[in-house]
Protein backbone atom coordinates (compact mmCIF):
# COMPACT_ATOMS: atom_id res chain seq x y z
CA UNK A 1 0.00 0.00 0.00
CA UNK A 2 2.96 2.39 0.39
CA UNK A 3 4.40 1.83 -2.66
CA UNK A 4 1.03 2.45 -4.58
CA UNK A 5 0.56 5.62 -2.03
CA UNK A 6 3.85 6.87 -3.38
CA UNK A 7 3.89 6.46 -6.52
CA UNK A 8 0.50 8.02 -6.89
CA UNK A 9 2.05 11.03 -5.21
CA UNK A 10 4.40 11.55 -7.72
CA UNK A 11 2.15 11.70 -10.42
CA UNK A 12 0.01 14.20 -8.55
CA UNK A 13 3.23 15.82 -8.15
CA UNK A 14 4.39 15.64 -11.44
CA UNK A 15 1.31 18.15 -12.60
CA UNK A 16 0.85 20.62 -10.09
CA UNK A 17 4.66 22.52 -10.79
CA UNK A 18 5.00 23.72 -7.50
CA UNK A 19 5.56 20.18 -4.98
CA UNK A 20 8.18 19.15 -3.60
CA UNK A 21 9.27 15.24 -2.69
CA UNK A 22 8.36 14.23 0.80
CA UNK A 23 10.60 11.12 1.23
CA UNK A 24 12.97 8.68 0.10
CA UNK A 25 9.58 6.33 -1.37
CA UNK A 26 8.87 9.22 -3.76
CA UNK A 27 12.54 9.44 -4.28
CA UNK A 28 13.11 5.89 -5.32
CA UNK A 29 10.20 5.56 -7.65
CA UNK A 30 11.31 9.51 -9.47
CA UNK A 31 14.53 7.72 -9.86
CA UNK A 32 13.44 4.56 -11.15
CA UNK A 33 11.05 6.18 -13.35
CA UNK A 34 13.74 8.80 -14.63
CA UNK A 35 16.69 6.06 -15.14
CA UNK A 36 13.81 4.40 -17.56
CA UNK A 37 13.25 7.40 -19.71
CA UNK A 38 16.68 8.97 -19.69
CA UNK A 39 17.83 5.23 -20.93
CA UNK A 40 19.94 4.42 -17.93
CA UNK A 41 20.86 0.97 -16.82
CA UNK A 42 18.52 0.01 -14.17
CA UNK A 43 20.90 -0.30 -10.82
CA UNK A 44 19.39 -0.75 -7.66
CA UNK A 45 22.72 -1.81 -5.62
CA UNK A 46 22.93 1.43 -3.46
CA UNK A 47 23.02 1.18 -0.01
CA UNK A 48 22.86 4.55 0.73
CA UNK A 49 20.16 7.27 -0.78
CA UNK A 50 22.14 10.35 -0.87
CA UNK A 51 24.35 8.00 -3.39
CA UNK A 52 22.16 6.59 -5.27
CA UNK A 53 20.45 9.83 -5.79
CA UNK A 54 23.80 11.60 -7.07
CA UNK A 55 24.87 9.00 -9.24
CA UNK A 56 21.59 8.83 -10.91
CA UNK A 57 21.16 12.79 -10.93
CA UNK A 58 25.18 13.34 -12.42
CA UNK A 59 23.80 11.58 -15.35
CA UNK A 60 20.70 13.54 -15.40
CA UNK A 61 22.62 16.82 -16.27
CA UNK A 62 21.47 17.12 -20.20
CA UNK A 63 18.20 15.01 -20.03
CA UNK A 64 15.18 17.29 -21.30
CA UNK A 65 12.05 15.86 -22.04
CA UNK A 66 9.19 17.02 -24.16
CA UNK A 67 6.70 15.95 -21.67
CA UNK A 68 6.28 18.55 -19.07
CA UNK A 69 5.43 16.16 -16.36
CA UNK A 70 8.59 14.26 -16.51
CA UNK A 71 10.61 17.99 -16.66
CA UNK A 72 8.65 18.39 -13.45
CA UNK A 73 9.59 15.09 -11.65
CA UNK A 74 13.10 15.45 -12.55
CA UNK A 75 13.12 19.20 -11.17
CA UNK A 76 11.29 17.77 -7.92
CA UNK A 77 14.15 15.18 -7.81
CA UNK A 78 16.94 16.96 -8.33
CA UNK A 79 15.96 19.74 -5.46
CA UNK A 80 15.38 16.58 -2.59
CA UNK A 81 17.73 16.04 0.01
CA UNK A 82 17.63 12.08 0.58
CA UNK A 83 17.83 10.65 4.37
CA UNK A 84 21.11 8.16 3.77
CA UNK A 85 18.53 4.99 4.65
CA UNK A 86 17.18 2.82 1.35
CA UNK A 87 15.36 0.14 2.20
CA UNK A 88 13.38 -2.64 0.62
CA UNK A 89 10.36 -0.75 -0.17
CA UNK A 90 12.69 2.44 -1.79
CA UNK A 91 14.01 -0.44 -3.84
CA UNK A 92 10.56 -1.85 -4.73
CA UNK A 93 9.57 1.90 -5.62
CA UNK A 94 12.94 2.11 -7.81
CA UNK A 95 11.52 -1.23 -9.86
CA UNK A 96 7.84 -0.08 -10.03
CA UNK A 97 9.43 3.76 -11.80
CA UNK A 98 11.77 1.68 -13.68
CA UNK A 99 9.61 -0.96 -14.72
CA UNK A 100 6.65 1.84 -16.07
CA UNK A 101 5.34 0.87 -19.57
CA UNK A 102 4.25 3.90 -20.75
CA UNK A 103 3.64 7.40 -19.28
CA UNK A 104 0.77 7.83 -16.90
CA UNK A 105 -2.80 7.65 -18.21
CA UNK A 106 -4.31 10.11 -15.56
């Protein structure tokens, strides 16, 4: 239920253009979901979020996107400051961003 609750947040998020990301859940599904569209690897190893979210961010730099949304979630993402703890349900989140078929429907 947390992961749904999270990832639903995003979205929400993602069209309002004026949020902010509450926690690392949001965190690892923005991630997840930006490493799919920006054609990174999917990597998931991190044991620390303030890691993870740098390494995925430094390669972040020149991404645009045409769709708004995603511009939003990735300026949402870069402006968090991660708590260092990643647990299993940040890594769940990670897969359920990464593993999104197509852009939201809502």
């Amino acid at each position: 239920m947390v992961t749904s609750i999270a990832r639903q947040s995003v979205i929400i998020k993602s069209k309002t253009g004026n949020s902010i990301l509450l926690g690392n859940y949001e965190c690892g599904y923005a991630l997840g979901l930006l490493s799919k569209v920006a054609g990174l690897d999917e990597n998931e190893s991190f044991e620390d979020m303030r890691q993870w979210h740098e390494h995925v961010m430094s390669q972040l730099d020149d991404f645009k996107s045409p769709d708004e949304r995603l511009t939003e979630v990735l300026r949402i993402t870069k402006n968090y400051e991660p708590d260092p703890e990643v647990d299993e349900q940040v890594k769940q989140l990670y897969r359920m961003g990464y593993g999104e078929e197509r852009m939201w429907q809502m």
